[in-house]
Protein backbone atom coordinates (compact mmCIF):
# COMPACT_ATOMS: atom_id res chain seq x y z
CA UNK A 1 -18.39 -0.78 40.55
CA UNK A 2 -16.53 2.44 38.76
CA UNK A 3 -13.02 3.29 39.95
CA UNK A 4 -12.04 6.51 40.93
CA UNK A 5 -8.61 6.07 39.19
CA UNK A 6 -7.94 5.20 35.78
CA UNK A 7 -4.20 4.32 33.90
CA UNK A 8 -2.83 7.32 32.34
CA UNK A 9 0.52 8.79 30.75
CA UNK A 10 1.97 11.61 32.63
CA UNK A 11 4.95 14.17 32.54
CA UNK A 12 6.53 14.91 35.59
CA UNK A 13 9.40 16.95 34.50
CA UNK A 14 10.15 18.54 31.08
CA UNK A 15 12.83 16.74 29.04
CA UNK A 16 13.23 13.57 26.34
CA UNK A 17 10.37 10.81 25.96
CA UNK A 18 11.70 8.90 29.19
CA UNK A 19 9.87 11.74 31.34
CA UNK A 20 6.29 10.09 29.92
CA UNK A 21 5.13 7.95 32.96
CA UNK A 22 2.38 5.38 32.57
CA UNK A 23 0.96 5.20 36.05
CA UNK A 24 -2.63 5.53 38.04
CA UNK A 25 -4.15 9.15 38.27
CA UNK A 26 -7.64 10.09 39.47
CA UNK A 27 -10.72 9.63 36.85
CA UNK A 28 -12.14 12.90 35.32
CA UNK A 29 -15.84 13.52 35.86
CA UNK A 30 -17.77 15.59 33.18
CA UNK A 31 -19.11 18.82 34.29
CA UNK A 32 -21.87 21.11 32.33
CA UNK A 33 -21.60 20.58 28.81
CA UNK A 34 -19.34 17.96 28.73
CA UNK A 35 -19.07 14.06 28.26
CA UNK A 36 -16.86 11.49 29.74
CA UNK A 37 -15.31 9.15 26.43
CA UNK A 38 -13.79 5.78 27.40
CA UNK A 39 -10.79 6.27 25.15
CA UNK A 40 -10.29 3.43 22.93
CA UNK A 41 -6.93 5.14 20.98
CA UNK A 42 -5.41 8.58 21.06
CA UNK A 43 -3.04 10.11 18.44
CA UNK A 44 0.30 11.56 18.73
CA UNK A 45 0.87 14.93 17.65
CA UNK A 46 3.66 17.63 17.35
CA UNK A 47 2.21 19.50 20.01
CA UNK A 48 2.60 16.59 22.29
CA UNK A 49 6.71 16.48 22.23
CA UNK A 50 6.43 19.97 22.37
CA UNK A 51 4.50 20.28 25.58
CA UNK A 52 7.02 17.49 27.04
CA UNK A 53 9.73 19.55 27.11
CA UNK A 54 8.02 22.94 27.83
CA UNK A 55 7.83 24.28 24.21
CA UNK A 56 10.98 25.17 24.05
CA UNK A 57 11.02 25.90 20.76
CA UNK A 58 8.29 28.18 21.50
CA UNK A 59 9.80 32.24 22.14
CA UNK A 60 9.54 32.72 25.80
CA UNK A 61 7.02 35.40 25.63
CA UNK A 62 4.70 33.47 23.32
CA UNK A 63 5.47 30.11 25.70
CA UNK A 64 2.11 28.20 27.58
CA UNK A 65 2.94 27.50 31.05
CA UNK A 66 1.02 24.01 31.89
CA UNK A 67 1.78 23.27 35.56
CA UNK A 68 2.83 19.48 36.19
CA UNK A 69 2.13 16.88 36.23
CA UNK A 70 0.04 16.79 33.19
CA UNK A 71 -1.15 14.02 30.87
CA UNK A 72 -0.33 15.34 27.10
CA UNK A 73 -2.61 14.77 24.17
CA UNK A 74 -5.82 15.68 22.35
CA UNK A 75 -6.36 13.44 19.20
CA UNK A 76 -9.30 10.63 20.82
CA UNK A 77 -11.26 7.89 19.43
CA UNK A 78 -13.44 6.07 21.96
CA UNK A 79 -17.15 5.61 23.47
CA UNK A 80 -19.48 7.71 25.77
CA UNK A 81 -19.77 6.39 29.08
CA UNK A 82 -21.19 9.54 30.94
CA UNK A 83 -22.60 13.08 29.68
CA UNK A 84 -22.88 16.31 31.86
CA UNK A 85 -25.51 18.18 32.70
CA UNK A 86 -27.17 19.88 29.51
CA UNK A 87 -25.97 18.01 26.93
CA UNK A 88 -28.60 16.36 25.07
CA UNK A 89 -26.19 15.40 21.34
CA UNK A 90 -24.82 12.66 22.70
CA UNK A 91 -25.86 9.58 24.94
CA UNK A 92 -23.90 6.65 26.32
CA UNK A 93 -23.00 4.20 23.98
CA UNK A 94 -22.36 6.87 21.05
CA UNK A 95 -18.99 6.32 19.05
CA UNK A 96 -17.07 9.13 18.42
CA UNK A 97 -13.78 10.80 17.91
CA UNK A 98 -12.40 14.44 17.68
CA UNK A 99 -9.56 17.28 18.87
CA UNK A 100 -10.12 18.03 22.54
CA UNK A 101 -9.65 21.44 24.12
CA UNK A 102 -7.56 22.53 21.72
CA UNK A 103 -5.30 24.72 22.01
CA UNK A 104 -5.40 24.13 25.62
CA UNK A 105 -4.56 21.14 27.38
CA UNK A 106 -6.80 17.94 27.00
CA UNK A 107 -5.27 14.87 28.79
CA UNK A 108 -5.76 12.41 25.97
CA UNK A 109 -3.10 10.18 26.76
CA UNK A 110 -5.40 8.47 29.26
CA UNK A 111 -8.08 5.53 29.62
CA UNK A 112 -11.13 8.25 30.00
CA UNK A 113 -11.59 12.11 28.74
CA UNK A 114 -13.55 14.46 29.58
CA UNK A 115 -14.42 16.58 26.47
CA UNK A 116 -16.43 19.63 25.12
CA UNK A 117 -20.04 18.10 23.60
CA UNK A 118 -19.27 20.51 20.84
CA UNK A 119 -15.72 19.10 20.10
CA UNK A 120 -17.35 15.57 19.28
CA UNK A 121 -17.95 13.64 16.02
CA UNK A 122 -19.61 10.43 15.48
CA UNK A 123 -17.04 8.14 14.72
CA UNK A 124 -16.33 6.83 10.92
CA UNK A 125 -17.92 3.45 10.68
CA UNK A 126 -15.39 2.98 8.30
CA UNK A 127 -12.88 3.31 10.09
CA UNK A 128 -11.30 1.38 13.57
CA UNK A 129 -10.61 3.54 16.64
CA UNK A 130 -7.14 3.24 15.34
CA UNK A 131 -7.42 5.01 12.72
CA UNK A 132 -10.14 7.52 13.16
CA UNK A 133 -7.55 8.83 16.57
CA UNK A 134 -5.49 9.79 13.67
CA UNK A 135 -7.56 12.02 12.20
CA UNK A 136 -8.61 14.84 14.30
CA UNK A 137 -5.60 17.31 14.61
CA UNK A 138 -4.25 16.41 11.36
CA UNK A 139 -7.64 16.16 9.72
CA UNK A 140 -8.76 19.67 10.67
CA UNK A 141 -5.46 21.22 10.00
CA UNK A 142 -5.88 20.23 6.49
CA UNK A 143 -9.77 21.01 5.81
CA UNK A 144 -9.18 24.46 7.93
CA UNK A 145 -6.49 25.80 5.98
CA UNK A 146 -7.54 24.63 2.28
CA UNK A 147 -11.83 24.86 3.03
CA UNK A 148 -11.99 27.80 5.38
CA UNK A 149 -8.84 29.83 4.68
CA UNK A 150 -7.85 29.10 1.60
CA UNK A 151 -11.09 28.34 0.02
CA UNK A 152 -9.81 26.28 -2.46
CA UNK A 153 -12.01 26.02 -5.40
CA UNK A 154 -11.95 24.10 -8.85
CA UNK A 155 -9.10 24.39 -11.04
CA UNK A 156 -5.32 25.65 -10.05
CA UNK A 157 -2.18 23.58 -8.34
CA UNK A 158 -1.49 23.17 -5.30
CA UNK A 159 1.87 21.54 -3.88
CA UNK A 160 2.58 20.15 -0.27
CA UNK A 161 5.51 20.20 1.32
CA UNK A 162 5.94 17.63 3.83
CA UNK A 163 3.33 15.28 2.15
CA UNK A 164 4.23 11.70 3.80
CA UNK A 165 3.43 13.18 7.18
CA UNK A 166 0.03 13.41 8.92
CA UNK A 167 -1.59 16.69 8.11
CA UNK A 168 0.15 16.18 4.80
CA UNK A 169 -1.16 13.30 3.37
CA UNK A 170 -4.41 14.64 4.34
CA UNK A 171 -3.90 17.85 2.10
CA UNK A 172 -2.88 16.05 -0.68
CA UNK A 173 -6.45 14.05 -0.42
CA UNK A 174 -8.65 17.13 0.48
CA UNK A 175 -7.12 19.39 -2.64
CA UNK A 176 -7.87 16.70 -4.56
CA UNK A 177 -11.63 16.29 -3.30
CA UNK A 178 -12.07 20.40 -3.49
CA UNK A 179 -10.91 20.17 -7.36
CA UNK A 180 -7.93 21.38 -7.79
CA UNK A 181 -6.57 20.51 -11.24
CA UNK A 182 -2.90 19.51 -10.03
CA UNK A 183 -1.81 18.14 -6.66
CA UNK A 184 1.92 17.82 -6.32
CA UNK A 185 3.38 15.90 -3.23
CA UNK A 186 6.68 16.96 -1.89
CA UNK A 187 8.40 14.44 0.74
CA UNK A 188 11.38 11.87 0.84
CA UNK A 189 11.67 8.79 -1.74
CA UNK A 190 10.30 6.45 0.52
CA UNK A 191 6.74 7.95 0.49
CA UNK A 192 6.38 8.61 -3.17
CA UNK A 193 4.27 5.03 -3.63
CA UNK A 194 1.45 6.14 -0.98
CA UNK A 195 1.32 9.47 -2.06
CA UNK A 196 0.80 8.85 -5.85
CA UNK A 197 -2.16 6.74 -4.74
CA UNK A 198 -4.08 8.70 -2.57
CA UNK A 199 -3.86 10.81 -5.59
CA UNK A 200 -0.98 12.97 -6.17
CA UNK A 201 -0.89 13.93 -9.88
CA UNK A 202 3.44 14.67 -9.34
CA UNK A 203 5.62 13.42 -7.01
CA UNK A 204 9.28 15.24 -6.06
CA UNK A 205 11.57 14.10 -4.13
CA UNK A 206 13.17 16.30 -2.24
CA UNK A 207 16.00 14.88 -1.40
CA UNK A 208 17.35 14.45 -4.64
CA UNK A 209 16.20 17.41 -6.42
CA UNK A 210 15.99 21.08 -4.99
CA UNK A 211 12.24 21.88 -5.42
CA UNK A 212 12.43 25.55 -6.13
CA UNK A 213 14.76 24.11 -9.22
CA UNK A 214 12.11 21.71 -10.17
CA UNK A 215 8.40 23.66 -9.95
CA UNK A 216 6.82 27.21 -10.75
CA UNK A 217 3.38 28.43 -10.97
CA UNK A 218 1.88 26.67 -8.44
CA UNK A 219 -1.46 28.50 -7.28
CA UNK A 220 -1.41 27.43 -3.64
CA UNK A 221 1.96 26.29 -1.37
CA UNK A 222 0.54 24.09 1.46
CA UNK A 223 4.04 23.95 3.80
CA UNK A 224 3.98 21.42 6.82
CA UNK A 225 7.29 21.60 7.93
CA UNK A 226 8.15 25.35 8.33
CA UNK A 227 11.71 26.08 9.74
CA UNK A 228 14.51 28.66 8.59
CA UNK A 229 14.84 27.60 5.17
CA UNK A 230 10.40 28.31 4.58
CA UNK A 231 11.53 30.91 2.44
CA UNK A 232 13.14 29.12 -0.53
CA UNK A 233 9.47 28.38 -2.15
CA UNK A 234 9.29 31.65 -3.27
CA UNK A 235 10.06 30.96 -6.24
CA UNK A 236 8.08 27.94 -6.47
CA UNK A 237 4.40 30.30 -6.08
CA UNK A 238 3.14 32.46 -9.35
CA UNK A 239 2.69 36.00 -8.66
CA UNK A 240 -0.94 35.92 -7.35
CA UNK A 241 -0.35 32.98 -5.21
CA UNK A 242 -0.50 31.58 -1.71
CA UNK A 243 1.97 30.19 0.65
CA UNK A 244 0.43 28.82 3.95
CA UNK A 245 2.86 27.44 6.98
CA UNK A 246 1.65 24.87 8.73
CA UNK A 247 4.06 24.95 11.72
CA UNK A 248 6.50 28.66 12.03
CA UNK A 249 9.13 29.23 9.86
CA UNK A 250 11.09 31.95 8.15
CA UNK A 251 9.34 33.18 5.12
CA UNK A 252 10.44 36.44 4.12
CA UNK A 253 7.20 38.57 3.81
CA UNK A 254 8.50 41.32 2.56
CA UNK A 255 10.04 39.53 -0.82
CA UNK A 256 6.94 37.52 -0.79
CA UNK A 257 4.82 40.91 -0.83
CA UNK A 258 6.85 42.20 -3.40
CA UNK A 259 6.36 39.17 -5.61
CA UNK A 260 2.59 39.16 -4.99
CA UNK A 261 2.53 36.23 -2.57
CA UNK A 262 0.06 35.88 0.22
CA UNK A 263 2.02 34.29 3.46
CA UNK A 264 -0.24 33.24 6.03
CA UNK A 265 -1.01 30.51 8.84
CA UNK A 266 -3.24 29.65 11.43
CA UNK A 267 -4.20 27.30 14.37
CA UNK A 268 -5.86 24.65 14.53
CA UNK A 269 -8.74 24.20 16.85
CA UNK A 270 -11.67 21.96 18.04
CA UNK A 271 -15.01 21.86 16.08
CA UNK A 272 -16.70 18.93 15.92
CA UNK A 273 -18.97 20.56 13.16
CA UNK A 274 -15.53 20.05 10.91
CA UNK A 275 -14.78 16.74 11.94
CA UNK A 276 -18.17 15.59 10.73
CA UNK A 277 -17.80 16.87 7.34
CA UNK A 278 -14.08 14.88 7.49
CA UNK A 279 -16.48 11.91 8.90
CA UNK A 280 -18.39 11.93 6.13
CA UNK A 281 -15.56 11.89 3.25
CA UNK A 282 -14.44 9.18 5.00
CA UNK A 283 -17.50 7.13 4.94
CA UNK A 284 -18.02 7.66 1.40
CA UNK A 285 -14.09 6.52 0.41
CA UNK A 286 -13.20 9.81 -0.76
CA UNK A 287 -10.31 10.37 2.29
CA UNK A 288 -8.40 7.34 3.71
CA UNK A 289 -5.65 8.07 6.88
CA UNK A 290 -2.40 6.74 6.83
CA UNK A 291 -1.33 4.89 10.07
CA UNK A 292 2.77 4.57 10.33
CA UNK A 293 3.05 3.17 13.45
CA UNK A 294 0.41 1.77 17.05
CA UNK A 295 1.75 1.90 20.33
CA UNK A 296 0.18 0.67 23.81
CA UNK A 297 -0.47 3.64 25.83
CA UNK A 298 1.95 2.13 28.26
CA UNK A 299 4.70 2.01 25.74
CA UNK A 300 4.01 6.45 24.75
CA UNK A 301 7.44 6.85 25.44
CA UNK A 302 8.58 4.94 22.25
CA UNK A 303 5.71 6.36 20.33
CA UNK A 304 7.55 9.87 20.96
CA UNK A 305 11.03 8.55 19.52
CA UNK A 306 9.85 7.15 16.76
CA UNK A 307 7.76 10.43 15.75
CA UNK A 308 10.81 12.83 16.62
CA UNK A 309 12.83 10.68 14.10
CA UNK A 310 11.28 11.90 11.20
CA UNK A 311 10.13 10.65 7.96
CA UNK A 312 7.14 9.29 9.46
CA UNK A 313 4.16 8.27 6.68
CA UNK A 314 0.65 9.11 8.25
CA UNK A 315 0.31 8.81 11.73
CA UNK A 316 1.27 7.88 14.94
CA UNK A 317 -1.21 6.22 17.18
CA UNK A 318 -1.62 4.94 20.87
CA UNK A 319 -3.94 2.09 21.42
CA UNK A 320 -5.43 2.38 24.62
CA UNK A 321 -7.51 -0.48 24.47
CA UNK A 322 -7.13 -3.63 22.05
């Protein structure tokens, strides 16, 4: 007999990973258009700490207000186990993973989901729940900015910022697989190993060499870390180029427009359409996630310290069941 309460990870009160409860809330139920997924895993993203402590780093004006208690997340790997009325993609039984609801709020942290039939993928069969809960937000980031707003063709270099991390190592991979004739990987010593092989053609390390000292002429400036200091890449990107920010950060558009550089950046969102085409790369070996650390759902908490300490290499991951 089904429950009408499932185990879920909550936040009561904005503030530090200790306000992530594990406790019993009531079972979603899909309505029209959606499906109920028995999550299996659910990834952590940066949007996650930010929602626990009320995106604060958010301006005011610009800031969602999400009423608590709410159960944080997006990123889901798992199984069908009920579909609303008029969807006829899916059935129960199907494997599949994708970004839920977002932007918006999604509830991911949780032992079911109820999620758009449009936000879906059939899961990798190459990959584990695991690991295909890693891909989604990171995933699409990656493929949205270099496919559809980019369009990265043949030919040209591109350099990442902030390669080790999730959306990162994912660029580094998907320039590579749209044919771009250089791939350099920026990111901290420790990562330089994984990132040469999933294919970076240069590797700098940023903490012992200032980049803007170390690269010019680079076609297209994937940055995933953003902050004040976004700017000093300038001089990094040939007149003609691109510089696209990942997360905000100061980039001084009017130098930029004076030196011919396009700065731009977008948001992510659902599309299940997307995640197939990742699905598919995946499948055939041409794009492999990197998994850093797995938590128990019950244990979120420390999944959120150890991704607010930094240097993380691929992604964070709560296993929700083993």
């Amino acid at each position: 007999m089904e429950t009408a309460t499932m185990r879920a990870v909550r936040v009561h009160a904005f503030g530090d990973p200790e306000e992530l409860v594990y406790e019993e809330v009531p079972r979603p139920v899909p309505g029209p258009g959606d499906v109920l997924v028995r999550v299996h895993a659910a990834g952590v993203n940066p949007p996650d700490w930010y929602a626990r402590r009320g995106f604060a780093n958010i301006p005011e004006a610009m800031r969602p207000v999400w009423p608590l208690p709410f159960v944080p997340g997006s990123d889901v790997s798992g199984v069908i186990v009920g579909v609303g009325e008029g969807v006829t993609e899916w059935q129960v039984g199907d494997e599949v993973f994708g970004l839920v609801n977002f932007p918006g709020r999604a509830s991911a942290y949780a032992e079911f989901i109820t999620a758009p039939a449009g936000h879906l993928a059939r899961k990798p069969a190459a990959l584990s729940h695991v690991e295909a809960a890693a891909v989604p937000m990171a995933g699409l980031t990656a493929h949205q900015f270099l496919v559809e707003h980019l369009r990265l063709g043949r030919g040209g270099t591109v350099l990442v910022n902030g390669a080790g991390g999730g959306v990162g190592h994912l660029c580094v991979q998907l320039a590579r697989v749209a044919g771009a004739a250089q791939v350099i990987a920026v990111a901290s010593g420790c990562h330089e190993a994984f990132l040469k092989d999933l294919g970076a053609d240069r590797f700098v390390d940023y903490t012992r060499v200032a980049v803007e000292d170390a690269v010019r002429d680079v076609d297209v400036l994937i940055d995933t870390v953003g902050g004040p200091d976004g700017h000093r890449f300038l001089p990094v990107v040939r007149r003609g180029g691109s510089s696209a920010a990942v997360f905000p950060g100061e980039y001084h558009r009017e130098r930029a427009a004076e030196l011919g550089i396009a700065v731009a950046g977008w948001q992510v969102r659902s599309s299940g359409e997307h995640l197939a085409v990742l699905a598919g790369l995946i499948d055939a070996g041409r794009l492999r996630v990197g998994i850093d650390a797995v938590f128990p759902l019950s244990e979120a908490s420390r999944a959120h310290v150890r991704a607010e300490r930094g240097h993380v290499q691929g992604k964070i991951v709560l296993r929700v069941i083993d």
